[in-house]
N, C-alpha and C. Protein backbone atom coordinates (compact mmCIF):
# COMPACT_ATOMS: atom_id res chain seq x y z
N UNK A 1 128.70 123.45 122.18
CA UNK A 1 127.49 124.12 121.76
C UNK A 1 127.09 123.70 120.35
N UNK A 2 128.13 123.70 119.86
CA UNK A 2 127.73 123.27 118.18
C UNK A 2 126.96 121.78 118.32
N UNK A 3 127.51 121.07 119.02
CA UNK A 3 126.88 119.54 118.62
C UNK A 3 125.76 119.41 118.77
N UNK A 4 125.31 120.39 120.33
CA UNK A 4 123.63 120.31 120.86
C UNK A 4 123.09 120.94 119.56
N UNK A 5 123.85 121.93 118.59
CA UNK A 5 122.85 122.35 117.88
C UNK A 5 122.13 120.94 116.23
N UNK A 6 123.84 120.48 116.44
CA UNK A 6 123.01 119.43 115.64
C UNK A 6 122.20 118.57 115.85
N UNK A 7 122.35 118.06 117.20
CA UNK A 7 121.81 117.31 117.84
C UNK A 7 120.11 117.41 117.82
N UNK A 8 119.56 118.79 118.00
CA UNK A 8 118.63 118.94 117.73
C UNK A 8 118.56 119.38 116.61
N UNK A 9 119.00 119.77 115.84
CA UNK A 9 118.36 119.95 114.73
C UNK A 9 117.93 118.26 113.87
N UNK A 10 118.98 117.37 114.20
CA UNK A 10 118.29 115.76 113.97
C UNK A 10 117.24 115.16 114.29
N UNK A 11 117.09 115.40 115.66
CA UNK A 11 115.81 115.32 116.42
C UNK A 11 114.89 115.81 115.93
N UNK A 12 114.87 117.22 115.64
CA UNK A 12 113.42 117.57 114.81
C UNK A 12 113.13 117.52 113.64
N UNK A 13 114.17 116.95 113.01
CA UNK A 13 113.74 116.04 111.44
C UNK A 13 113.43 115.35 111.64
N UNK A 14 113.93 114.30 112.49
CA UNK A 14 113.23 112.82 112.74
C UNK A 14 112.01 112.76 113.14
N UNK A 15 111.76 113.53 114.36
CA UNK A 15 110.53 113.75 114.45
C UNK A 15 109.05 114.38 113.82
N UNK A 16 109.64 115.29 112.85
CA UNK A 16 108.60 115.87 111.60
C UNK A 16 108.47 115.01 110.48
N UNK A 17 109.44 114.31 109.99
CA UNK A 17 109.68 113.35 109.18
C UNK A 17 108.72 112.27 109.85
N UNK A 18 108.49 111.57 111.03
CA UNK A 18 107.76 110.59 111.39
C UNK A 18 106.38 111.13 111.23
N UNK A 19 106.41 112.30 111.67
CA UNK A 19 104.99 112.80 111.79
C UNK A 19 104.00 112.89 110.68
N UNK A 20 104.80 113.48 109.79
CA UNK A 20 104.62 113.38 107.87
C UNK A 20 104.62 111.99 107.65
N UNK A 21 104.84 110.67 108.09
CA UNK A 21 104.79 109.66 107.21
C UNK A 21 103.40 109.11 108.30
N UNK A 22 103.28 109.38 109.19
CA UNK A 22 102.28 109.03 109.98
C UNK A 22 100.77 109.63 109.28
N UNK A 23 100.77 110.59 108.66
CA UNK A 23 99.94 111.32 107.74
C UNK A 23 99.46 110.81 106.91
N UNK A 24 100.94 110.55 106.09
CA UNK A 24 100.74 109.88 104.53
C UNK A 24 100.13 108.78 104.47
N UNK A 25 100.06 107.47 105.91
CA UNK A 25 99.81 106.47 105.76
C UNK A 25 98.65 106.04 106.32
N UNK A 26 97.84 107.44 106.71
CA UNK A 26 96.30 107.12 107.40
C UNK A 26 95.22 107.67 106.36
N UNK A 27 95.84 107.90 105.05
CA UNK A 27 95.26 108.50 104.30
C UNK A 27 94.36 107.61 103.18
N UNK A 28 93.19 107.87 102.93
CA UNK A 28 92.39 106.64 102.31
C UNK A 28 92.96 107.02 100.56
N UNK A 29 92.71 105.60 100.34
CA UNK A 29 93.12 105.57 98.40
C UNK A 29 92.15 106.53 97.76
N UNK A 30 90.82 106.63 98.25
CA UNK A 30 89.97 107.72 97.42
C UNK A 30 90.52 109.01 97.52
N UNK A 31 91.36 109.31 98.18
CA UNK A 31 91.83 111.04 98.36
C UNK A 31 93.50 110.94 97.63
N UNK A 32 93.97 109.88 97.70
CA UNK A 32 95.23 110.45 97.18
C UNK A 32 95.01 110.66 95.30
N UNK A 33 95.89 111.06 94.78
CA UNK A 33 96.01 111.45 93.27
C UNK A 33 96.09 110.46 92.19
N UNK A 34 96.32 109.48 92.87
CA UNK A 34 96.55 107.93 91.94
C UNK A 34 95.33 107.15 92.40
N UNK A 35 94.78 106.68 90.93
CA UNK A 35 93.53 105.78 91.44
C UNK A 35 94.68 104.31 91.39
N UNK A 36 94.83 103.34 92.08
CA UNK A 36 94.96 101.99 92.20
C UNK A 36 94.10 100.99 91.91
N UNK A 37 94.41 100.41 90.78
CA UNK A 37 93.36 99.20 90.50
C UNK A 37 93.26 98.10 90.03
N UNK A 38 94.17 97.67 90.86
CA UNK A 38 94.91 95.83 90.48
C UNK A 38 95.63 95.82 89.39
N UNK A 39 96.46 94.20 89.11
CA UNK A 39 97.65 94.48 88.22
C UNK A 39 96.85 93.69 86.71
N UNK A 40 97.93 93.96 86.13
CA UNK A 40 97.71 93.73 84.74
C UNK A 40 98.30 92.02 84.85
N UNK A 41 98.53 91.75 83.84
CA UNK A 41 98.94 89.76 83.04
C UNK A 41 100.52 89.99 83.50
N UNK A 42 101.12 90.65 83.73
CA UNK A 42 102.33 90.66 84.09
C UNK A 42 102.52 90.56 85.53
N UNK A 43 101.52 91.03 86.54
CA UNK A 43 101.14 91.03 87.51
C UNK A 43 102.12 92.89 88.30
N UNK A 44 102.34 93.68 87.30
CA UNK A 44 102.52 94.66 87.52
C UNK A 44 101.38 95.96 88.48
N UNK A 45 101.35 96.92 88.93
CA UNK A 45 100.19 97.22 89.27
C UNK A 45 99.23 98.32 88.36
N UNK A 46 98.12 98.31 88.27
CA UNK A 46 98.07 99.18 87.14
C UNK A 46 96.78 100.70 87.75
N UNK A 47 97.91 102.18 87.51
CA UNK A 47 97.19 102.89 88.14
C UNK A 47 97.28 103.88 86.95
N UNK A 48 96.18 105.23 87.28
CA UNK A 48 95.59 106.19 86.45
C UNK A 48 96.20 107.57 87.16
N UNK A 49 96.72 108.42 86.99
CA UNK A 49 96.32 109.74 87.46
C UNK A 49 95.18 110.17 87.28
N UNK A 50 94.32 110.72 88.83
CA UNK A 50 92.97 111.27 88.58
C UNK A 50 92.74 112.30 87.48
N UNK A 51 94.16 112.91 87.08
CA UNK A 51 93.86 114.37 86.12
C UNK A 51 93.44 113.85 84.99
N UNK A 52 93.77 112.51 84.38
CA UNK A 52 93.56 111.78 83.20
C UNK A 52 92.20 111.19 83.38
N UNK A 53 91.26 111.33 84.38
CA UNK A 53 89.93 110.60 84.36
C UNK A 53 88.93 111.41 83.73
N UNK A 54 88.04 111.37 83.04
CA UNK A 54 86.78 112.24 82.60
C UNK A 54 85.61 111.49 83.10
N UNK A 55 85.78 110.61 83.14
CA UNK A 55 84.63 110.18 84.08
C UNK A 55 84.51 108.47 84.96
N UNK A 56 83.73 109.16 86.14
CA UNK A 56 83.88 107.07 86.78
C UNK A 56 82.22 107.30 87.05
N UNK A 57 82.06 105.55 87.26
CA UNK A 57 80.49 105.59 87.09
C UNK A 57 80.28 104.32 88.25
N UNK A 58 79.63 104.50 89.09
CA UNK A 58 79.42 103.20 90.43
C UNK A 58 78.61 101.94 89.30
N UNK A 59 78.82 100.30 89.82
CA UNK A 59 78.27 99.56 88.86
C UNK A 59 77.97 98.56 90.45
N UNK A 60 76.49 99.72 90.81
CA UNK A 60 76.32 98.43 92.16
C UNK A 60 76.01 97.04 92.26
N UNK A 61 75.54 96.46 90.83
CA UNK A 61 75.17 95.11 90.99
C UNK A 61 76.60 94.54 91.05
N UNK A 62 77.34 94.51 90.04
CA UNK A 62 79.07 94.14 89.95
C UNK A 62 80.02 94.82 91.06
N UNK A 63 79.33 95.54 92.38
CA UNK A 63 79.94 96.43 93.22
C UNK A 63 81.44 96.44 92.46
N UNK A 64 81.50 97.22 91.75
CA UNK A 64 82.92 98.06 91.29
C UNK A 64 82.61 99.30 90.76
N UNK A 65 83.82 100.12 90.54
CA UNK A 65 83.79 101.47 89.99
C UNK A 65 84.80 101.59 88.84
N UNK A 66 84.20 102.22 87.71
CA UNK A 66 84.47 101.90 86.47
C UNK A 66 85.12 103.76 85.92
N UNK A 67 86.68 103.41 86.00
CA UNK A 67 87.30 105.14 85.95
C UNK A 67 87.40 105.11 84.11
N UNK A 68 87.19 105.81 83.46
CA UNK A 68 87.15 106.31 81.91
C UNK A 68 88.26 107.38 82.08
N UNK A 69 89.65 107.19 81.40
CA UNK A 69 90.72 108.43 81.13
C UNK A 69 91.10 108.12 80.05
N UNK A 70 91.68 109.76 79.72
CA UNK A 70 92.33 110.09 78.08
C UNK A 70 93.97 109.11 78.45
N UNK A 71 93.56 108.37 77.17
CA UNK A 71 94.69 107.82 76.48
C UNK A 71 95.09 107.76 74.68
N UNK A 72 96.32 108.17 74.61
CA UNK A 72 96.36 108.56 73.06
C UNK A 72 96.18 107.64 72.36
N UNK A 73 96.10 105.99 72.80
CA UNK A 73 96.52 104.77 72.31
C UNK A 73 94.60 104.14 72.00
N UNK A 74 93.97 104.64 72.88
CA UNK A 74 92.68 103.74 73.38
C UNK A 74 91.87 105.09 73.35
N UNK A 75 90.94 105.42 73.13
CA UNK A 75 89.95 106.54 73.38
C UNK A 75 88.37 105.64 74.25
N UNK A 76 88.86 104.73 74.59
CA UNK A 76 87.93 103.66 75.14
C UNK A 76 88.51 103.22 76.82
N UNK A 77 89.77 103.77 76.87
CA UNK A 77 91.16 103.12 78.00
C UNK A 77 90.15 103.41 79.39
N UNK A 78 90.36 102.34 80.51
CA UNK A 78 88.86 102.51 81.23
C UNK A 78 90.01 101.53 82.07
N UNK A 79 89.73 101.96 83.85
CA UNK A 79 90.15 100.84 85.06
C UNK A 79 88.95 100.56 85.52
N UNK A 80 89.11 99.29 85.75
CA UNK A 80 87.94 98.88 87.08
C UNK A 80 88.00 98.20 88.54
N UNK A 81 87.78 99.17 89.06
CA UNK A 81 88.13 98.94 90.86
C UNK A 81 87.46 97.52 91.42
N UNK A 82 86.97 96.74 91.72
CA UNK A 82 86.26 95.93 92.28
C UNK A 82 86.11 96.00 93.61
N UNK A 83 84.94 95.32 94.45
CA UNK A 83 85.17 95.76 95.52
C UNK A 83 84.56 94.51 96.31
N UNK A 84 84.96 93.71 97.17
CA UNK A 84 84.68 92.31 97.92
C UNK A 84 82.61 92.97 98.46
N UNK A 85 82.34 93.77 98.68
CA UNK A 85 81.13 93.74 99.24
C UNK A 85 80.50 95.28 99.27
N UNK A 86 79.26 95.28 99.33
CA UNK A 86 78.33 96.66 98.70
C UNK A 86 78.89 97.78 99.64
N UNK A 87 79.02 97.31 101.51
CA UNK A 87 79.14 98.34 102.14
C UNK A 87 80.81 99.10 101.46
N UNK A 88 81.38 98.29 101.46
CA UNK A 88 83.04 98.76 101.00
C UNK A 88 83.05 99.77 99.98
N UNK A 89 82.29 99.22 99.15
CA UNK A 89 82.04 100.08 97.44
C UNK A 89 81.48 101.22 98.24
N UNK A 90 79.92 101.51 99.06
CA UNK A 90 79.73 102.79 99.02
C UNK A 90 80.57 103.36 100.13
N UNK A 91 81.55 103.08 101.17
CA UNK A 91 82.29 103.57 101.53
C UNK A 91 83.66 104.53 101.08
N UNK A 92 83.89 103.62 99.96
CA UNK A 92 85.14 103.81 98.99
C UNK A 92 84.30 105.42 98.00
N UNK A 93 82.96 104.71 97.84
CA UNK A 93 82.41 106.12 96.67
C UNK A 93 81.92 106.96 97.32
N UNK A 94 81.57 107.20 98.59
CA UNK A 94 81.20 108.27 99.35
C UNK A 94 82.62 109.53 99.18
N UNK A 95 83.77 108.61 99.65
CA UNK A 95 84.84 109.36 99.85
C UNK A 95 85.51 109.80 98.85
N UNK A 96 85.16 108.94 97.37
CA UNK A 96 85.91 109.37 96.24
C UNK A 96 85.11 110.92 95.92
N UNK A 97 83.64 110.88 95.93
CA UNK A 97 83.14 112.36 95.66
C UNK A 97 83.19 112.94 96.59
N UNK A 98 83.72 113.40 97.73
CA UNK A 98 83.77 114.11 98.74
C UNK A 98 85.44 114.83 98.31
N UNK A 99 86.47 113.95 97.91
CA UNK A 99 87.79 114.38 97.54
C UNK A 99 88.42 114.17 96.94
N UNK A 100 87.73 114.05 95.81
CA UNK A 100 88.08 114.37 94.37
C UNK A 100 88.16 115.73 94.09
């Protein structure tokens, strides 16, 4: 009796555990908490916490989005998203103001 109980109790970690990563990974970059926005000269990647943004601004001719956050170092410190083509950009900015 004991083993069936572990037995399932494995089973339904594994299975909630899949279910939760199945979640995590259909989830678009505009909704999670980290903006992502290519790497730096080191080729590291270089991201923002949204809580640190005060403001982003769409730049449709350059289709990119331009995030402005507090940094103690830079009072200027700014990422810029780029984006291969116009539909992508307003796809990407529809969803950033919807869940933000």
């Amino acid at each position: 009796m004991k083993k069936n109980k572990k037995a399932l109790l494995g089973i339904i970690v594994v299975l909630s555990a899949s279910l939760f990563m199945g979640a995590l990974l259909k989830k678009s970059e505009a909704s999670l908490r980290v903006i992502k926005a290519g790497v730096d000269e080191n080729g590291h990647s270089l991201c923002v916490n949204k809580s640190q943004v005060y403001l982003f601004k769409k730049d449709q001719v350059d289709n990119k989005i331009i995030f402005y956050y507090h940094h103690p170092e830079d009072s200027k410190a700014s990422i810029v998203k780029s984006f291969g083509d116009e539909k992508s950009l307003d796809i990407y900015w529809e969803e950033l103001l919807r869940k933000w």
